[in-house]
N, C-alpha and C. Protein backbone atom coordinates (compact mmCIF):
# COMPACT_ATOMS: atom_id res chain seq x y z
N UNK A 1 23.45 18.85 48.99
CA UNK A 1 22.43 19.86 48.71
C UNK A 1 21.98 20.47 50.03
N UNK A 2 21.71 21.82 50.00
CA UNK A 2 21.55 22.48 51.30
C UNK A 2 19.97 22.56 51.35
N UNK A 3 19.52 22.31 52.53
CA UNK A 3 17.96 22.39 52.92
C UNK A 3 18.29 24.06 52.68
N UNK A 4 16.87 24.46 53.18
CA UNK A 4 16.14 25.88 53.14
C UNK A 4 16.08 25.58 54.62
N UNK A 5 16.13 27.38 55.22
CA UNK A 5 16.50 27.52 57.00
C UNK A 5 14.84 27.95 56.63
N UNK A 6 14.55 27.71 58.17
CA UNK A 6 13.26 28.19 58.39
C UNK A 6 12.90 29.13 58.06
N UNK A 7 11.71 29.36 57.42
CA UNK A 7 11.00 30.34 57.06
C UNK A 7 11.44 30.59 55.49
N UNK A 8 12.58 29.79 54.90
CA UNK A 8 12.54 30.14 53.68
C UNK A 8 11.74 29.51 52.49
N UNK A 9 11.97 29.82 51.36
CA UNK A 9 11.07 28.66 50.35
C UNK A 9 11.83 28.69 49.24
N UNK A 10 11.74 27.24 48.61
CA UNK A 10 12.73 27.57 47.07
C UNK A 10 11.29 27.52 46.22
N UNK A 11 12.02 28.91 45.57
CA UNK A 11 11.56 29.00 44.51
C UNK A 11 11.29 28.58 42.83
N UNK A 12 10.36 28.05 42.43
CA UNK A 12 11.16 27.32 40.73
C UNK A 12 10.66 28.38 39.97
N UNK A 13 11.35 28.33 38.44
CA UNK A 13 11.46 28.97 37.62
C UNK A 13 10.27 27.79 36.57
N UNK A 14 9.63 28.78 35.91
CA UNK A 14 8.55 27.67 34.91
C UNK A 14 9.48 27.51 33.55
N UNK A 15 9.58 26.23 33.21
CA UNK A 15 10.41 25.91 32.44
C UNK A 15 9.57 25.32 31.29
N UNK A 16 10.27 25.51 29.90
CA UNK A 16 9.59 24.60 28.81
C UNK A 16 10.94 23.57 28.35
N UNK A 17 10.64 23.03 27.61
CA UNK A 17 11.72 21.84 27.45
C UNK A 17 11.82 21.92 26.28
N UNK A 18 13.22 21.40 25.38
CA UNK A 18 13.26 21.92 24.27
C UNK A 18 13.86 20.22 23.46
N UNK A 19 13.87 20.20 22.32
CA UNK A 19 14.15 18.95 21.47
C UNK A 19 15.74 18.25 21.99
N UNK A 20 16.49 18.76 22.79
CA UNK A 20 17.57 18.45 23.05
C UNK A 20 17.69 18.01 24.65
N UNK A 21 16.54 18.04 25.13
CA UNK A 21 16.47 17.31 26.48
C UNK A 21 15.99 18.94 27.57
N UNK A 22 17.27 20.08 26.96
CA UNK A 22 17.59 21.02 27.79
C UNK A 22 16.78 21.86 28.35
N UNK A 23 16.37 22.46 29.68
CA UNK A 23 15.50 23.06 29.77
C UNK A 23 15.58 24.47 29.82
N UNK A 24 14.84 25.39 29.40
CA UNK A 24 15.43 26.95 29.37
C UNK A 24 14.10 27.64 29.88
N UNK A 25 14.41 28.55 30.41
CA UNK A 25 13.38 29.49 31.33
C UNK A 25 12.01 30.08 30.15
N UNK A 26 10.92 29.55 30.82
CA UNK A 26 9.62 30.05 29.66
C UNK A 26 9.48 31.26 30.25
N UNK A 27 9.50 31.89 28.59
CA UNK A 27 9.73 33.51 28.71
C UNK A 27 8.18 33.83 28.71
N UNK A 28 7.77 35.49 28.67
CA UNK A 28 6.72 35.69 28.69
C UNK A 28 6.22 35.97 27.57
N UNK A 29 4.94 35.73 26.72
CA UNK A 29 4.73 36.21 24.95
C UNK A 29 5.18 37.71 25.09
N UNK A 30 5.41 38.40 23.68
CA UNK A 30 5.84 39.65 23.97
C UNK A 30 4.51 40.05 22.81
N UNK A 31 4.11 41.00 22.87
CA UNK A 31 3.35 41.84 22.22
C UNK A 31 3.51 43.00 21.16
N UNK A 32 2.92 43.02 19.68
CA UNK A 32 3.38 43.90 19.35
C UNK A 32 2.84 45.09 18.60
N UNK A 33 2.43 45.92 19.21
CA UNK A 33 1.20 46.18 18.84
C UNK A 33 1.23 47.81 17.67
N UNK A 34 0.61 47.24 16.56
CA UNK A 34 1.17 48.51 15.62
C UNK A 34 -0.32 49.31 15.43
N UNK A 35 -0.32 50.56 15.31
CA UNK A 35 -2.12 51.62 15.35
C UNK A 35 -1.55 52.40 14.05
N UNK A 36 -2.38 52.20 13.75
CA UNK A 36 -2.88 53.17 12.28
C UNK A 36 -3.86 53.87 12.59
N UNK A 37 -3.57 55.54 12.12
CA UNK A 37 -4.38 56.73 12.64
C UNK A 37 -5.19 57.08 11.22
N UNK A 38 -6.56 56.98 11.07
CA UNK A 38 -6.73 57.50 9.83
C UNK A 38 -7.71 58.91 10.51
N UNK A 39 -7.63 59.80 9.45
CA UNK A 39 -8.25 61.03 9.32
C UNK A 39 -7.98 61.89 11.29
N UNK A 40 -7.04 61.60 11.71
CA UNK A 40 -6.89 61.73 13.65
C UNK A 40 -5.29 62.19 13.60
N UNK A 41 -5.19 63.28 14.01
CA UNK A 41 -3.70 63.19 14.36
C UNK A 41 -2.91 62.12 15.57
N UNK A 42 -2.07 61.49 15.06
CA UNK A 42 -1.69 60.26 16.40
C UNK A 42 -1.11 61.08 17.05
N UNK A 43 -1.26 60.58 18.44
CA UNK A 43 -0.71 61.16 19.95
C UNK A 43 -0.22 60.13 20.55
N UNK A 44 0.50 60.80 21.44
CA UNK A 44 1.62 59.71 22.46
C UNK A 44 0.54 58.98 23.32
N UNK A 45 0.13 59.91 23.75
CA UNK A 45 -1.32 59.32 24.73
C UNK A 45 -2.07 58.16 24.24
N UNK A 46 -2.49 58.51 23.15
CA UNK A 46 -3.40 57.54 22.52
C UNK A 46 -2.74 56.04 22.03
N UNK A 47 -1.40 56.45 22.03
CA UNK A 47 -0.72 55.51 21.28
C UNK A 47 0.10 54.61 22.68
N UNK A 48 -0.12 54.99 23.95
CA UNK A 48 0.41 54.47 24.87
C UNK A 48 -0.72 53.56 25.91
N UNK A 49 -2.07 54.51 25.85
CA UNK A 49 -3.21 53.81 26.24
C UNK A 49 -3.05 52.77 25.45
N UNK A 50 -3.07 52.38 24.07
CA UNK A 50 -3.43 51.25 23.34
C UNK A 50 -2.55 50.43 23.65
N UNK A 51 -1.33 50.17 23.44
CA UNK A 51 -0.35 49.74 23.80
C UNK A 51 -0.52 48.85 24.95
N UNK A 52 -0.51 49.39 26.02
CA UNK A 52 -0.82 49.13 27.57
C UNK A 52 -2.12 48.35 27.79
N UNK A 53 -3.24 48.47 27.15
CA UNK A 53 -4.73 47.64 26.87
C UNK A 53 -4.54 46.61 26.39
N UNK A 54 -3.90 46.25 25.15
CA UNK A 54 -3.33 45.30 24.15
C UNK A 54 -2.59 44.38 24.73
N UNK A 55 -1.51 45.12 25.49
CA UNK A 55 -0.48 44.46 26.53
C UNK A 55 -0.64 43.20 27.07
N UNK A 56 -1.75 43.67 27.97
CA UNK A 56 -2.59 42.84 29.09
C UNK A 56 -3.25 41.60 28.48
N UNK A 57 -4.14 41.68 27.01
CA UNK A 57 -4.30 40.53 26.65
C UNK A 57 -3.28 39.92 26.26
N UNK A 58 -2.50 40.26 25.69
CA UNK A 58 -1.67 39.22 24.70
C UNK A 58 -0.53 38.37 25.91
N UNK A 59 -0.56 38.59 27.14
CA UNK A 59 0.30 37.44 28.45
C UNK A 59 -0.80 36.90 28.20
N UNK A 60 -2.31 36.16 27.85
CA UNK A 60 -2.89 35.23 27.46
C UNK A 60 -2.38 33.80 26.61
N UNK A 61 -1.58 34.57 25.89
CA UNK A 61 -1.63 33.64 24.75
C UNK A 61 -0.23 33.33 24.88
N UNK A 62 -0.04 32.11 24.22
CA UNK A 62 1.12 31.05 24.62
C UNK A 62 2.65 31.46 23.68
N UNK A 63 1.95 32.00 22.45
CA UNK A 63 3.30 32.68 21.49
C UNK A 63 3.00 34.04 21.51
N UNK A 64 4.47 34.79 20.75
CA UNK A 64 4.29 36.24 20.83
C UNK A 64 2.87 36.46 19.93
N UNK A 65 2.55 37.67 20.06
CA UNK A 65 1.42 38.24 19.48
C UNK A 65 1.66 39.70 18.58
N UNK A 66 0.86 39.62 17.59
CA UNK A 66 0.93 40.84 16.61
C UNK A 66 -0.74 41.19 16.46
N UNK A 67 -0.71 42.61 17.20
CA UNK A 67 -1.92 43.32 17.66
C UNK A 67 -1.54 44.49 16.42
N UNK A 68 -2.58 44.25 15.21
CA UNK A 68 -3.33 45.31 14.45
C UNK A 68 -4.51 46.50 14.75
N UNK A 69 -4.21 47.89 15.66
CA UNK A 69 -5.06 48.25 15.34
C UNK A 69 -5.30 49.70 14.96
N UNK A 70 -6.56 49.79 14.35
CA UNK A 70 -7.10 51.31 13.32
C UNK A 70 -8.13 51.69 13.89
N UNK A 71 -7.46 53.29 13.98
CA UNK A 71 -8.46 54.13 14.87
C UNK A 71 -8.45 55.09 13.71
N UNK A 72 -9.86 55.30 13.55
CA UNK A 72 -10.76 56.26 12.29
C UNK A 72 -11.73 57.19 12.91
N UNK A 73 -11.25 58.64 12.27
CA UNK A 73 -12.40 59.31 12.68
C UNK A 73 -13.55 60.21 11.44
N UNK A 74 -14.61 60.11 11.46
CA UNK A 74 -15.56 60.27 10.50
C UNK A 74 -16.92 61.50 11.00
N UNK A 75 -16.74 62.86 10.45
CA UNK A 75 -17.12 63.73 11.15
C UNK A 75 -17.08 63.77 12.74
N UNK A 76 -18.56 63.35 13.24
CA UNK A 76 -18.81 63.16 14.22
C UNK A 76 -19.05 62.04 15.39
N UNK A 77 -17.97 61.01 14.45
CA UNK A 77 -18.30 59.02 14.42
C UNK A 77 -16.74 58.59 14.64
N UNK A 78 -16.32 58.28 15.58
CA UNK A 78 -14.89 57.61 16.15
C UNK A 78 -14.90 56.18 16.12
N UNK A 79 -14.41 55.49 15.24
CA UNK A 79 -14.67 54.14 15.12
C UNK A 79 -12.78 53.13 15.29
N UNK A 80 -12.79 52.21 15.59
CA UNK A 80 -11.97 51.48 15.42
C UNK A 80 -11.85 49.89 14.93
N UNK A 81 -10.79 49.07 14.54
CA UNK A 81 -11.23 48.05 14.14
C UNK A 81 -9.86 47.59 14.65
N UNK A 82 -9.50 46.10 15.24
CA UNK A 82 -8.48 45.35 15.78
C UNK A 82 -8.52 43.96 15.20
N UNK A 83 -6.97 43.88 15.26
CA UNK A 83 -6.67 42.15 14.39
C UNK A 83 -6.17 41.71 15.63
N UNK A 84 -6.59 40.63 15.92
CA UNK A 84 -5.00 40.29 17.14
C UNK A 84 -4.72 38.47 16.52
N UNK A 85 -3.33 38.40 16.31
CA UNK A 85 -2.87 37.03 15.91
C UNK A 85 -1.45 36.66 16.49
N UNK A 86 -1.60 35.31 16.68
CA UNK A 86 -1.11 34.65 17.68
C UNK A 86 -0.94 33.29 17.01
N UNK A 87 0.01 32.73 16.09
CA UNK A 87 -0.06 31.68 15.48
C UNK A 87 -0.93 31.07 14.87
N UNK A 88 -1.68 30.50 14.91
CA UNK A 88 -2.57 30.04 14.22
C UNK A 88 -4.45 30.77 14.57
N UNK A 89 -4.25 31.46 15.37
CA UNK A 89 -5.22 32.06 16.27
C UNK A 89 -5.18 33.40 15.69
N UNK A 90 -6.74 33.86 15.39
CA UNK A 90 -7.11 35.01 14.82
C UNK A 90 -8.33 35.73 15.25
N UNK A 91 -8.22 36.50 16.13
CA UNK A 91 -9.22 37.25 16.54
C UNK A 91 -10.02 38.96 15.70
N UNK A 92 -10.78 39.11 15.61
CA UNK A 92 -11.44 40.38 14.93
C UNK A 92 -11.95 41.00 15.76
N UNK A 93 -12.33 42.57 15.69
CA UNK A 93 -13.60 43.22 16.44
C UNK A 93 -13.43 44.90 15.86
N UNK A 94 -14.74 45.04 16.09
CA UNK A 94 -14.73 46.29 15.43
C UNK A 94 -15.81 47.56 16.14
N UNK A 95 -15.21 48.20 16.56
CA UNK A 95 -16.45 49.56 17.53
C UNK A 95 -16.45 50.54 17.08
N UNK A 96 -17.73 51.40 17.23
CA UNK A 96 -17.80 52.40 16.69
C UNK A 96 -18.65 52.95 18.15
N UNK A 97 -18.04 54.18 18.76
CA UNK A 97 -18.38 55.30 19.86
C UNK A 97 -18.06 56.76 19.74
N UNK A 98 -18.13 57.84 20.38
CA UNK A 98 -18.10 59.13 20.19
C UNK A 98 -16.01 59.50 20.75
N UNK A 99 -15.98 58.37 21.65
CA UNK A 99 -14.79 58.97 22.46
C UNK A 99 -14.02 57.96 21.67
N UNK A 100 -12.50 58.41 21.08
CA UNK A 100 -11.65 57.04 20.84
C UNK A 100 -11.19 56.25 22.15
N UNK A 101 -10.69 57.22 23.29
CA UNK A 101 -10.69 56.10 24.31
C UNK A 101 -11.57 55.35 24.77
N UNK A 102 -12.89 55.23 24.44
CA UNK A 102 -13.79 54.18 24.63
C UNK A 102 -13.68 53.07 23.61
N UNK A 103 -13.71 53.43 22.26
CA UNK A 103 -13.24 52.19 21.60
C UNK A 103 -12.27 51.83 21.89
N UNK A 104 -11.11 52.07 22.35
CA UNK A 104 -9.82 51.51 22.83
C UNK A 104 -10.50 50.36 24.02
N UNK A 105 -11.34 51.04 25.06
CA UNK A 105 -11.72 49.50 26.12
C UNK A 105 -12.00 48.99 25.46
N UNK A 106 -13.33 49.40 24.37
CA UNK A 106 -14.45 48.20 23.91
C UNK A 106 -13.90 47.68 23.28
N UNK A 107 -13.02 47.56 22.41
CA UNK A 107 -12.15 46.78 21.60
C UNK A 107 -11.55 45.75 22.38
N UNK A 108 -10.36 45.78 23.02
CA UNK A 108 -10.33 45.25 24.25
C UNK A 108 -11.18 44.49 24.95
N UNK A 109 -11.96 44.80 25.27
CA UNK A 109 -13.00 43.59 26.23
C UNK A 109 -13.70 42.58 24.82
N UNK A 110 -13.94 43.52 23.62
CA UNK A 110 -14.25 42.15 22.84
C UNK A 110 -13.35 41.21 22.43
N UNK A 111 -11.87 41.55 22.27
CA UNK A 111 -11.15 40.87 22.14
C UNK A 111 -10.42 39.86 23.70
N UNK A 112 -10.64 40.26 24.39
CA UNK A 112 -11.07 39.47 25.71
C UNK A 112 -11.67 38.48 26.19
N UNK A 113 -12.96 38.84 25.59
CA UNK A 113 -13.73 37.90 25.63
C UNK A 113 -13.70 36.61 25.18
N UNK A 114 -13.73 37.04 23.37
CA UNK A 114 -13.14 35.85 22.49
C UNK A 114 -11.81 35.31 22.63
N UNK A 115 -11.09 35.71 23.39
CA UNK A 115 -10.12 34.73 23.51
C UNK A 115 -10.36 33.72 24.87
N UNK A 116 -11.18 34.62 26.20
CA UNK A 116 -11.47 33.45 27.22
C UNK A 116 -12.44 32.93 26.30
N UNK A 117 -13.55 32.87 25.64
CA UNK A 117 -14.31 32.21 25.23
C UNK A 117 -13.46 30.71 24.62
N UNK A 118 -12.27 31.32 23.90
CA UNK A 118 -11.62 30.22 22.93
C UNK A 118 -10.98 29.61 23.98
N UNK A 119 -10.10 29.76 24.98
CA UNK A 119 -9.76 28.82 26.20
C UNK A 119 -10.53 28.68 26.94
N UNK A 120 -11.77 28.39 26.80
CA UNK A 120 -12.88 27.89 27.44
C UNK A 120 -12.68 26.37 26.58
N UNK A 121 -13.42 26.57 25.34
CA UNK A 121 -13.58 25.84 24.76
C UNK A 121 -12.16 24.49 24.46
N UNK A 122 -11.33 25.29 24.07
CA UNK A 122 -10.18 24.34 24.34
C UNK A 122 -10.08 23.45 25.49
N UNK A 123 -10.04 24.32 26.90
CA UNK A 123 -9.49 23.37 28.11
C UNK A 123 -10.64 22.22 28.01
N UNK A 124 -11.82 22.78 27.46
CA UNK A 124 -13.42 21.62 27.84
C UNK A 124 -12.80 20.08 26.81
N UNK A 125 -12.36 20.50 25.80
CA UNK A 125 -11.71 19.61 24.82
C UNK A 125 -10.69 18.50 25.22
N UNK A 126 -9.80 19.18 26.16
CA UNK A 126 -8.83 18.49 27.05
C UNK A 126 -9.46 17.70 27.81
N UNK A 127 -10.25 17.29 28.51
CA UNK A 127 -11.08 16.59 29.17
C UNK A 127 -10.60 15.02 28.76
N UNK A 128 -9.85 14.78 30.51
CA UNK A 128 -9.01 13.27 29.69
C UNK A 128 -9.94 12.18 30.63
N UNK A 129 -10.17 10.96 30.30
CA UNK A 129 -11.19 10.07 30.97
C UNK A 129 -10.60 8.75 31.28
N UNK A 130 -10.79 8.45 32.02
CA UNK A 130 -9.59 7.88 33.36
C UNK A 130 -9.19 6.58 32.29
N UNK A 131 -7.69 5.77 33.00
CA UNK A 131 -7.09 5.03 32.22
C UNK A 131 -7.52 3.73 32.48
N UNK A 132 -7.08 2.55 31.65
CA UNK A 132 -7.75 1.54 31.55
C UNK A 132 -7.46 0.89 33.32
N UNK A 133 -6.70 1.31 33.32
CA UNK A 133 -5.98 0.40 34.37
C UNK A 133 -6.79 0.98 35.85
N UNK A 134 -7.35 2.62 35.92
CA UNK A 134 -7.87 3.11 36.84
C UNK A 134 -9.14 2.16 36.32
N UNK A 135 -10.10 2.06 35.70
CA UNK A 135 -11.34 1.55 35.68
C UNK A 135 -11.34 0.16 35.87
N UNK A 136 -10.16 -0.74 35.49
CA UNK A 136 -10.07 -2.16 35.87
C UNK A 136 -10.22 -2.26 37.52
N UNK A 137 -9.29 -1.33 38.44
CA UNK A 137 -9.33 -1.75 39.49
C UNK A 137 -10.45 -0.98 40.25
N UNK A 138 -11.14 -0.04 39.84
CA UNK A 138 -12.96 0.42 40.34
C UNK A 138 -13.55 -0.79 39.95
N UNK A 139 -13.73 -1.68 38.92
CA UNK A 139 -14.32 -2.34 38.40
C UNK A 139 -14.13 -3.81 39.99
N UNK A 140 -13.00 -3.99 39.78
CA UNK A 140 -12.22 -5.36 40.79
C UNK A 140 -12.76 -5.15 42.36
N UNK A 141 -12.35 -3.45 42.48
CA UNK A 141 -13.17 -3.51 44.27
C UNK A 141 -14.71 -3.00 44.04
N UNK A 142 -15.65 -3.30 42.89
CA UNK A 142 -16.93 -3.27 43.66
C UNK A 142 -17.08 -4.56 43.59
């Protein structure tokens, strides 16, 4: 096996492991995000901002993701409403503003939120408390 010359570094690849021992390169979740236009003519724009917003959350989450969302417009009232699901994981939110690209952030940051909120809560859950064998020998040297 060849060292690395100065100044170089090896690089690893993040791997998941699969039922057969084998290990294969962990891909990134892919996102998929479908918009329903009611009473609004859809635009590329609008439909590429969302896209690209949506994007960004869903490398959060550990499986692919299927991003629901509906942009409604009502006289003078631009509202939207978003699903985002992720296996067993189900997020909601719903805004109502004058600009649709503002509900596009606000949607977004609420669905943001609630998902760091939910890997908050998870990692706190993980919380592992030392093994018998670490507390026997704290116990032995006091």
């Amino acid at each position: 096996m060849k060292r690395p010359q100065t100044g170089q570094r090896k690089t690893k690849v993040a791997t998941t492991s699969k039922a057969d021992g084998v290990k294969a390169p962990r891909s990134t979740p892919k996102s998929n995000v479908s918009i329903t236009f009611r009473h609004v003519d859809p635009t590329d724009a609008l439909r590429t901002y969302a896209e690209r917003k949506f994007g960004r959350i869903a490398k959060h989450f550990k499986r692919d993701c299927e991003t629901y969302l509906i942009l409604a417009v009502d006289k003078h009232r631009q509202s939207g409403e978003v699903t985002l699901k992720s296996g067993k994981l189900e997020f909601a939110a719903r805004e109502e503003t004058k600009d649709l690209y503002s509900v596009i952030d606000l949607l977004a940051e609420k669905a943001a939120k609630q998902l760091q909120n939910h890997l908050e809560k998870s990692s706190t859950r993980r919380v592992r408390t030392a093994s018998t064998g670490a507390i026997m020998t704290a116990i032995e040297e006091s």
